[in-house]
C-alpha atoms as a PDB file:
ATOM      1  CA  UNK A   1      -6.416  34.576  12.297  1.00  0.00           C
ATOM      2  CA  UNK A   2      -9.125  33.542   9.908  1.00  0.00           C
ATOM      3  CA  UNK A   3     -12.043  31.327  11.857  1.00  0.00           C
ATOM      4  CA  UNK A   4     -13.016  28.018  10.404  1.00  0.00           C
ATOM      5  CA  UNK A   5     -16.029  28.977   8.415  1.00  0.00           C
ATOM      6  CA  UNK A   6     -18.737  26.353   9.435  1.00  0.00           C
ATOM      7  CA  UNK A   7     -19.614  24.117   6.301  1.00  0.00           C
ATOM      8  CA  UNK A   8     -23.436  25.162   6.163  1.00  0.00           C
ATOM      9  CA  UNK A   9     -22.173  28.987   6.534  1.00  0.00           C
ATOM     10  CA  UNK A  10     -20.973  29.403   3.013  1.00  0.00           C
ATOM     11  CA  UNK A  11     -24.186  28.454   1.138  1.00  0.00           C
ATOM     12  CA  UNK A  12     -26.350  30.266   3.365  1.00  0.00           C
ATOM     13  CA  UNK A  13     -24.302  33.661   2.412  1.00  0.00           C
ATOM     14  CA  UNK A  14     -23.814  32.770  -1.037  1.00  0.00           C
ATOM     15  CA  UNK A  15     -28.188  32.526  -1.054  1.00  0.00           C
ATOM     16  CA  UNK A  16     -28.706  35.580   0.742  1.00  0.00           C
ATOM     17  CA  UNK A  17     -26.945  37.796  -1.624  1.00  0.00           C
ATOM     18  CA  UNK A  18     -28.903  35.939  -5.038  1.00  0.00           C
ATOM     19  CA  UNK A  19     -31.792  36.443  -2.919  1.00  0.00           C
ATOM     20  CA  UNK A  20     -31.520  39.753  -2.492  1.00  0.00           C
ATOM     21  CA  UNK A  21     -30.467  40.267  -5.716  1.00  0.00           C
ATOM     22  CA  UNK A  22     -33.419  38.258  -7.152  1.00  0.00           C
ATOM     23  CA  UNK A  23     -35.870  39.938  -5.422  1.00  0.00           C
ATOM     24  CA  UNK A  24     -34.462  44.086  -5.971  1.00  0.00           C
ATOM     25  CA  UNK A  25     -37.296  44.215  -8.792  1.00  0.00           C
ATOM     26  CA  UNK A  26     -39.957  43.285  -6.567  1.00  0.00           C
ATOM     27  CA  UNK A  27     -39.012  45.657  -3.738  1.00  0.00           C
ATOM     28  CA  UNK A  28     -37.356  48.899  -5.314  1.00  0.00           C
ATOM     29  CA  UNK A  29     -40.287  48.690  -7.985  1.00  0.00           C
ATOM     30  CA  UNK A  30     -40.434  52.415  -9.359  1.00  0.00           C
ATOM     31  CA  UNK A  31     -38.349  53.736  -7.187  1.00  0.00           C
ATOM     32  CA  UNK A  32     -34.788  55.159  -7.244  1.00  0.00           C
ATOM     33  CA  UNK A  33     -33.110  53.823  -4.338  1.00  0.00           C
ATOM     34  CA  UNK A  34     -33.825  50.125  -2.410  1.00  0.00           C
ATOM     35  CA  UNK A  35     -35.820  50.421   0.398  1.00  0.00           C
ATOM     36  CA  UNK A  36     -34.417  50.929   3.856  1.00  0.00           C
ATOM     37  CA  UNK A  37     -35.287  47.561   5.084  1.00  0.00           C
ATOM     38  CA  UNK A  38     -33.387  45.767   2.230  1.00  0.00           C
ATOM     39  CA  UNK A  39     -30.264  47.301   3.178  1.00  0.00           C
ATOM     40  CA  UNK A  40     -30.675  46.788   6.792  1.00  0.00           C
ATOM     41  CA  UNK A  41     -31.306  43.449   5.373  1.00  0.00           C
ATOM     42  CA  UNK A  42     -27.959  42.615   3.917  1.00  0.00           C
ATOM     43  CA  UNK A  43     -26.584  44.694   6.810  1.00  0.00           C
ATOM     44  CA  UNK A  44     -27.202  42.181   9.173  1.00  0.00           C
ATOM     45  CA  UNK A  45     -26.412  39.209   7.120  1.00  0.00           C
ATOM     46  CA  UNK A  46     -23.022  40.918   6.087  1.00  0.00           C
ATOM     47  CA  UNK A  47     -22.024  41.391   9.878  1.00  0.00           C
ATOM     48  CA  UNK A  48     -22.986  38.334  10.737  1.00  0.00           C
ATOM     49  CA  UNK A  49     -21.147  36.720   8.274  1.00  0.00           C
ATOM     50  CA  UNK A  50     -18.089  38.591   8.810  1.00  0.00           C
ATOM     51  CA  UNK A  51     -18.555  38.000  12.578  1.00  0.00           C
ATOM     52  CA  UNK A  52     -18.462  34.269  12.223  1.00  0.00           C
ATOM     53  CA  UNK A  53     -15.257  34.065   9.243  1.00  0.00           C
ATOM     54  CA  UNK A  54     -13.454  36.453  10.760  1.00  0.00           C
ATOM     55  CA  UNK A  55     -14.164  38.107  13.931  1.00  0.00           C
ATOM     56  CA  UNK A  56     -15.373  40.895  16.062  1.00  0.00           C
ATOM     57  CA  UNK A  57     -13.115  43.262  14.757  1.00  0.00           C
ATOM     58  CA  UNK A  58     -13.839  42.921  11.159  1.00  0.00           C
ATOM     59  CA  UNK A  59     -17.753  42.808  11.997  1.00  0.00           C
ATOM     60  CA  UNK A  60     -17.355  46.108  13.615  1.00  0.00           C
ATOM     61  CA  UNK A  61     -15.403  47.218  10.328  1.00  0.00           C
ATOM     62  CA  UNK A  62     -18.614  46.493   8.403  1.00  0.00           C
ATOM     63  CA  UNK A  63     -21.155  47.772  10.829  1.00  0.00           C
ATOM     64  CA  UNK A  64     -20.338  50.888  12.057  1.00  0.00           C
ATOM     65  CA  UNK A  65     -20.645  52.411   8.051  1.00  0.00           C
ATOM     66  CA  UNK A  66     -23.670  50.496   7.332  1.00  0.00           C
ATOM     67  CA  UNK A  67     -25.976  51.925  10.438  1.00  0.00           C
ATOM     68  CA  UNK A  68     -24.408  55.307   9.910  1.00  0.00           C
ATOM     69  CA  UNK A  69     -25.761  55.446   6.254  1.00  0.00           C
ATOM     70  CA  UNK A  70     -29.167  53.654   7.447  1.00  0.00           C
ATOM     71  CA  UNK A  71     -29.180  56.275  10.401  1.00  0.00           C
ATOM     72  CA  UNK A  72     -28.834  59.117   7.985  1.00  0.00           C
ATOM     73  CA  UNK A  73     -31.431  57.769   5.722  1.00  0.00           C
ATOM     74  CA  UNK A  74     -33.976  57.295   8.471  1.00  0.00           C
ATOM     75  CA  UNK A  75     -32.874  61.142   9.409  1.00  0.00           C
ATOM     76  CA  UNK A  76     -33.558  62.029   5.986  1.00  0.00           C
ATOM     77  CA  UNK A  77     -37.181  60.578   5.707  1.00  0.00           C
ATOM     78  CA  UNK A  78     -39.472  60.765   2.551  1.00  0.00           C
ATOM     79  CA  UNK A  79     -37.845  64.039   2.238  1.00  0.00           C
ATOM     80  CA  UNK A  80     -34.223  62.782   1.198  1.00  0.00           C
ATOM     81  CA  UNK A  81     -33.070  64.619  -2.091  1.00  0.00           C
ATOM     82  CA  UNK A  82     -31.062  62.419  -4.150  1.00  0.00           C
ATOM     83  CA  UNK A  83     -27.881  64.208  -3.020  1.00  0.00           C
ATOM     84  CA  UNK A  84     -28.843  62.704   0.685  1.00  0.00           C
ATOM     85  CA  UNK A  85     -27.974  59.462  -0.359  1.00  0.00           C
ATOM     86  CA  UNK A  86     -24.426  59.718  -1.683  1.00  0.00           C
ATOM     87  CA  UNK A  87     -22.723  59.736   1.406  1.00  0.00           C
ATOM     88  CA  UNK A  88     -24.925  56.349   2.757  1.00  0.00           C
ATOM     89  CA  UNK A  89     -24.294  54.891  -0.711  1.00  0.00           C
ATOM     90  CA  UNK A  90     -20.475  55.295  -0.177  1.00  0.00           C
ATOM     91  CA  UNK A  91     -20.708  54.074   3.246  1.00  0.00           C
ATOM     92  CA  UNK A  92     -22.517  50.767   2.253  1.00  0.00           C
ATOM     93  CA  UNK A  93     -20.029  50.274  -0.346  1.00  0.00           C
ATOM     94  CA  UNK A  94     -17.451  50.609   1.795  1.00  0.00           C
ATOM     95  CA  UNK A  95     -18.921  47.869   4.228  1.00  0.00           C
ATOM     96  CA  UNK A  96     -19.710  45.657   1.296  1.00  0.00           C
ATOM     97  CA  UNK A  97     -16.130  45.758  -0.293  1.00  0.00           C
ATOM     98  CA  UNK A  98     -14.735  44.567   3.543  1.00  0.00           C
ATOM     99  CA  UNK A  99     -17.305  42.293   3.325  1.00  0.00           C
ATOM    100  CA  UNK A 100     -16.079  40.977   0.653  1.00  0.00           C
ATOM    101  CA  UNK A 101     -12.508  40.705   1.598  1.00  0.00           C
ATOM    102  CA  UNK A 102     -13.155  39.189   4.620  1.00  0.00           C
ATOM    103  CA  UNK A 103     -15.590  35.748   2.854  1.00  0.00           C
ATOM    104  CA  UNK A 104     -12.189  36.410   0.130  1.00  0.00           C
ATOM    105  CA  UNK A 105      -9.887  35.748   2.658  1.00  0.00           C
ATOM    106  CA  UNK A 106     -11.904  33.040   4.552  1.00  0.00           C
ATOM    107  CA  UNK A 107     -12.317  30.860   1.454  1.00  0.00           C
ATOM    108  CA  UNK A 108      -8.245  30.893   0.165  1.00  0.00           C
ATOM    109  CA  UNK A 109      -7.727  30.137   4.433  1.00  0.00           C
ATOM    110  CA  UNK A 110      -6.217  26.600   4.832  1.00  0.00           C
ATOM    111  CA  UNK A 111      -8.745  25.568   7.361  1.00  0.00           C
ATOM    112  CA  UNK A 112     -11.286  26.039   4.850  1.00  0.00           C
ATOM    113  CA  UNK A 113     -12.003  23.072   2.272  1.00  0.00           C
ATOM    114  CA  UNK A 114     -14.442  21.807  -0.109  1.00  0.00           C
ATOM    115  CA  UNK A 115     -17.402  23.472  -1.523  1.00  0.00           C
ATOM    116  CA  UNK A 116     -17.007  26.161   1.202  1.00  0.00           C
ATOM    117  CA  UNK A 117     -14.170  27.675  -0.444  1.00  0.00           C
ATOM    118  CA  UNK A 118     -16.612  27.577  -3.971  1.00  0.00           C
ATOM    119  CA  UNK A 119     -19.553  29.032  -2.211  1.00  0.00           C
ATOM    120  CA  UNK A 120     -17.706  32.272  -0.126  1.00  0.00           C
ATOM    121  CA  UNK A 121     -15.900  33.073  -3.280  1.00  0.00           C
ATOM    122  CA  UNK A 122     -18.946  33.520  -5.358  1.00  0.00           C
ATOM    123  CA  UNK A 123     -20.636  35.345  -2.293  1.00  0.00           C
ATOM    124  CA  UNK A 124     -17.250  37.786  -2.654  1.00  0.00           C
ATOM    125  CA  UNK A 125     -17.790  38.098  -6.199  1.00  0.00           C
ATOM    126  CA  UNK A 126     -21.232  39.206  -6.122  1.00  0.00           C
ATOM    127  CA  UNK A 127     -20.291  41.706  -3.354  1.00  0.00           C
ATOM    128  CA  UNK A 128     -18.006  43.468  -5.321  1.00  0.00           C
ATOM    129  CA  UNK A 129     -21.077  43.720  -7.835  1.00  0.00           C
ATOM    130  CA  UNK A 130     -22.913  45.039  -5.698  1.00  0.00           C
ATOM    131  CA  UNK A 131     -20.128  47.394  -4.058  1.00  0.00           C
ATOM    132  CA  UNK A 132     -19.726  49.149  -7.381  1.00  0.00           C
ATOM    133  CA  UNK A 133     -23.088  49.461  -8.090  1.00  0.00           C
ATOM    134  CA  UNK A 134     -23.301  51.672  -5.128  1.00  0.00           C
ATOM    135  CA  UNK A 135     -20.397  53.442  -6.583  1.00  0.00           C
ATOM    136  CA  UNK A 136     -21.570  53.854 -10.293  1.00  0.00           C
ATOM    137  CA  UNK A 137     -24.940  55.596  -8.753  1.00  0.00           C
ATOM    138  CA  UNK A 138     -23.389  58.004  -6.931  1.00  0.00           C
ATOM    139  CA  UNK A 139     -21.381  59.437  -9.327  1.00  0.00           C
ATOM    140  CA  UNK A 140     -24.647  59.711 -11.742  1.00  0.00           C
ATOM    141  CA  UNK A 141     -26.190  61.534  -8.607  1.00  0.00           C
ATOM    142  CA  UNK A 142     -23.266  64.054  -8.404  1.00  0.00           C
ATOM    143  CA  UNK A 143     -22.941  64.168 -12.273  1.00  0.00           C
ATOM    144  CA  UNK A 144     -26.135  63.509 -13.840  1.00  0.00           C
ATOM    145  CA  UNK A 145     -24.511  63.042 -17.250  1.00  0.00           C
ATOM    146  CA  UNK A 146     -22.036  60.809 -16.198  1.00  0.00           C
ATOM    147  CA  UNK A 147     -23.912  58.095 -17.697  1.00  0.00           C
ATOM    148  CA  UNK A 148     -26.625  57.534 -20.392  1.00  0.00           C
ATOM    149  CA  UNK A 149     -29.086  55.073 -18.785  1.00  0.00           C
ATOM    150  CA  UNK A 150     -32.482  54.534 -20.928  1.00  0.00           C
ATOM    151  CA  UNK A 151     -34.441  53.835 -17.828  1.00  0.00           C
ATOM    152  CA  UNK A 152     -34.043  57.361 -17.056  1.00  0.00           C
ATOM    153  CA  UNK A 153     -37.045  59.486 -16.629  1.00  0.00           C
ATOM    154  CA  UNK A 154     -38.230  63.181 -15.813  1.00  0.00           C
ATOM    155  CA  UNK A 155     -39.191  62.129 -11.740  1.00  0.00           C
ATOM    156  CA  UNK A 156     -35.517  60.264 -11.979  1.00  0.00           C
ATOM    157  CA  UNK A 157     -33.326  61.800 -14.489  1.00  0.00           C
ATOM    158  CA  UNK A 158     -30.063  59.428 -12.980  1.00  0.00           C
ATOM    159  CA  UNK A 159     -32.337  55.859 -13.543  1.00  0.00           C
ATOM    160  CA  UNK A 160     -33.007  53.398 -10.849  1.00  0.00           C
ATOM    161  CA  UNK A 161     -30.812  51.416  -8.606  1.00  0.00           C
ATOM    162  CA  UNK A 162     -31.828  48.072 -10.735  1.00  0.00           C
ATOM    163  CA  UNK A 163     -30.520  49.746 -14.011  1.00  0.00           C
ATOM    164  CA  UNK A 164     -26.904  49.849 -12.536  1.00  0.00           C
ATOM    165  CA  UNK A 165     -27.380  46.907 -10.846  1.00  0.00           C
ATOM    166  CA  UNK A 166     -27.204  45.188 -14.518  1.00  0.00           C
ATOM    167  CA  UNK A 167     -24.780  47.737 -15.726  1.00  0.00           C
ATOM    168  CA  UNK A 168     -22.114  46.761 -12.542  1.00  0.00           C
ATOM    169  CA  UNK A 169     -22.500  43.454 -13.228  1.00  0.00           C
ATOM    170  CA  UNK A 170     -22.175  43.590 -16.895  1.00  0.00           C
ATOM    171  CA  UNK A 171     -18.891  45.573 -16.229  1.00  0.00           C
ATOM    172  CA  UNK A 172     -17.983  43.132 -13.524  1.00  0.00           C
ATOM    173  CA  UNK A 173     -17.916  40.212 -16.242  1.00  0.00           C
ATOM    174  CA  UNK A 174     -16.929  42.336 -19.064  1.00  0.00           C
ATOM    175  CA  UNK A 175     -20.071  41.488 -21.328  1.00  0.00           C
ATOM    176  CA  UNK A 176     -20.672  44.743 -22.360  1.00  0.00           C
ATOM    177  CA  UNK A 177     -24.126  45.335 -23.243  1.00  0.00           C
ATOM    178  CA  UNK A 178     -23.847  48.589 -23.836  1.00  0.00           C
ATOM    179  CA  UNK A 179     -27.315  50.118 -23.113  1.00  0.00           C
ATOM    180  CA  UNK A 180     -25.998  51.729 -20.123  1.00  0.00           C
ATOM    181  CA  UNK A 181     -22.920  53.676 -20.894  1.00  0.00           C
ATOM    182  CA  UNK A 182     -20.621  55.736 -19.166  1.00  0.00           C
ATOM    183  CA  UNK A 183     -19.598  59.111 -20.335  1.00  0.00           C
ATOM    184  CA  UNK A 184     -17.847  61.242 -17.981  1.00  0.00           C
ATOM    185  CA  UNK A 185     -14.425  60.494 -16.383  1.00  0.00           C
ATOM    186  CA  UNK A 186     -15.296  59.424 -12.910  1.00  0.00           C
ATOM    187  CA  UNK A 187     -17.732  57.148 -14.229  1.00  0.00           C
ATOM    188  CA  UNK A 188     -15.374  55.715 -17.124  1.00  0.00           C
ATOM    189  CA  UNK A 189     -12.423  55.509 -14.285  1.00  0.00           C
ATOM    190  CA  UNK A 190     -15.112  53.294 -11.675  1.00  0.00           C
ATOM    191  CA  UNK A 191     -16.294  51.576 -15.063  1.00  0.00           C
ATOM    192  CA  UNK A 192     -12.185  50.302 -15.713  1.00  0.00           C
ATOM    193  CA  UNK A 193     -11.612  49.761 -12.290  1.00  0.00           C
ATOM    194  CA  UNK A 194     -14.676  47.082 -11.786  1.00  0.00           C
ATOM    195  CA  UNK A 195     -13.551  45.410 -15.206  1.00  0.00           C
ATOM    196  CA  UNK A 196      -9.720  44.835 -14.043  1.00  0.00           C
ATOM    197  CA  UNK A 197     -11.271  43.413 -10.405  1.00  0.00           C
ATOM    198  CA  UNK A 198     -13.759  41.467 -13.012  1.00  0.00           C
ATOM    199  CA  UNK A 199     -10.866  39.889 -14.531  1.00  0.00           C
ATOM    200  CA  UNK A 200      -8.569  39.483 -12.063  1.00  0.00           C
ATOM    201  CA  UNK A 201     -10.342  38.091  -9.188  1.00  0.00           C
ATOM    202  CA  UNK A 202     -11.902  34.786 -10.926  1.00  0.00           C
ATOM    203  CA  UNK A 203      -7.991  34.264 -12.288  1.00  0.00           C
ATOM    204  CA  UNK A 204      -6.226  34.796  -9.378  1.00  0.00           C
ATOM    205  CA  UNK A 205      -9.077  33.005  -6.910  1.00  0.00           C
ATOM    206  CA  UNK A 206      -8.919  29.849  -9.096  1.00  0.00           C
ATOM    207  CA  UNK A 207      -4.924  29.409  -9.248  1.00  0.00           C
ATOM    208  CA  UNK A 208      -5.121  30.048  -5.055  1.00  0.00           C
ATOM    209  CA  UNK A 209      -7.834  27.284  -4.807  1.00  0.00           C
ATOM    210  CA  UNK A 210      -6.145  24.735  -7.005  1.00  0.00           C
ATOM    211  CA  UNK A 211      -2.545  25.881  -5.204  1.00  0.00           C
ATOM    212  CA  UNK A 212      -4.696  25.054  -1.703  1.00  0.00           C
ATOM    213  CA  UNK A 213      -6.242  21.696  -3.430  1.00  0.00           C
ATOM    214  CA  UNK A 214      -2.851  20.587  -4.401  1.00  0.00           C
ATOM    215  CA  UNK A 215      -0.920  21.258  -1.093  1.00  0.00           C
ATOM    216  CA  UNK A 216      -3.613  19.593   0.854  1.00  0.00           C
ATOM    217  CA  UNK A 217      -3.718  16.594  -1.600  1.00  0.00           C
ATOM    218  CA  UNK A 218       0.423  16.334  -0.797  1.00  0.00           C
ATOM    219  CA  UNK A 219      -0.162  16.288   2.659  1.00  0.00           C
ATOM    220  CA  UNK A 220      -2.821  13.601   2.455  1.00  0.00           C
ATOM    221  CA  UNK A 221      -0.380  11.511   0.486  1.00  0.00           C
ATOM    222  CA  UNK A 222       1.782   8.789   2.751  1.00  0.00           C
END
């Protein structure tokens, strides 16, 4: 069962992850990847979230991938090829997709109300973002033409993580800028994927909130 999310929770998680968003240009600066400490970062604010709207179990869930892929990266030192970080990459976006199903699940529970059920689904929403940014990366790092990124350069031929930051969540909410483009299949398949969960998840997140608003407003009725 789904724990009562307390009401100063959902804000708190929703400004984490636009924090941490906010600030990637800052930290990453010229380099590929985000540093270490950002992703132990929103390692521990993902568990803990999880912890408190769902439970042990589903904190473990989340956990267990995300120190594996920071344990592998610490392993892997200043002397991590670019093929080193696929698996971690995969890992985190595993742990921020049930991340993101678990705040999902906590904001359409009926013991959650109000601006709580606002604030977690947004927080969802930008972890999926940032799951398939993860995702889109990767596959440039095991196909290097699988996209056609203009902050590309001869020290990092695939881009930076920033550069499919934008393109994930330009995918995410289908605007389409098209300076980052995918090419190859994988990358066209992750690309369709992200735009369908784009679509869908606002549509069918906002007919289960006014469903929830409406039953509760029945039972508040005499």
């Amino acid at each position: 069962m789904t724990r009562l999310p307390k009401i100063k929770l959902a804000p708190t998680i929703l400004l984490f992850l636009i924090f941490g968003i906010c600030t990637a240009p800052v930290t990453i600066k010229e380099r590929p990847f985000p540093p270490i400490s950002t992703t132990l970062f929103v390692t521990i604010a993902s568990v803990a979230a999880v912890f408190v709207v769902s439970g042990r179990w589903w904190a473990a869930v989340v956990a267990v991938p995300s120190v594996v892929a920071i344990a592998i990266l610490i392993i892997g030192g200043r002397d991590a090829t670019l093929h080193d970080h696929v698996v971690p990459g995969f890992l985190v976006a595993f742990s921020n997709i049930v991340t993101a199903v678990a705040i999902a699940r906590a904001a359409l529970n009926r013991s959650t109300h109000g601006d709580s059920r606002i604030f977690l689904g947004a927080a969802s929403y930008l972890l999926i973002g940032i799951a398939f940014t993860m995702v889109h990366q990767r596959i440039a790092i095991l196909d290097q033409n699988a996209y056609r990124v203009p902050g590309a350069t001869p020290e990092y031929p695939i881009g930076r993580w920033i550069d499919y930051l934008w393109f994930s969540f330009s995918t995410l909410t289908t605007s389409g800028f098209a300076d980052v483009t995918a090419r190859s299949s994988w990358a066209r398949l992750a690309c369709t994927l992200e735009a369908m969960t784009g679509v869908m998840f606002p549509a069918i997140f906002l007919a289960r909130m006014v469903s929830a608003a409406s039953a509760e407003d029945m039972t508040e009725k005499p």
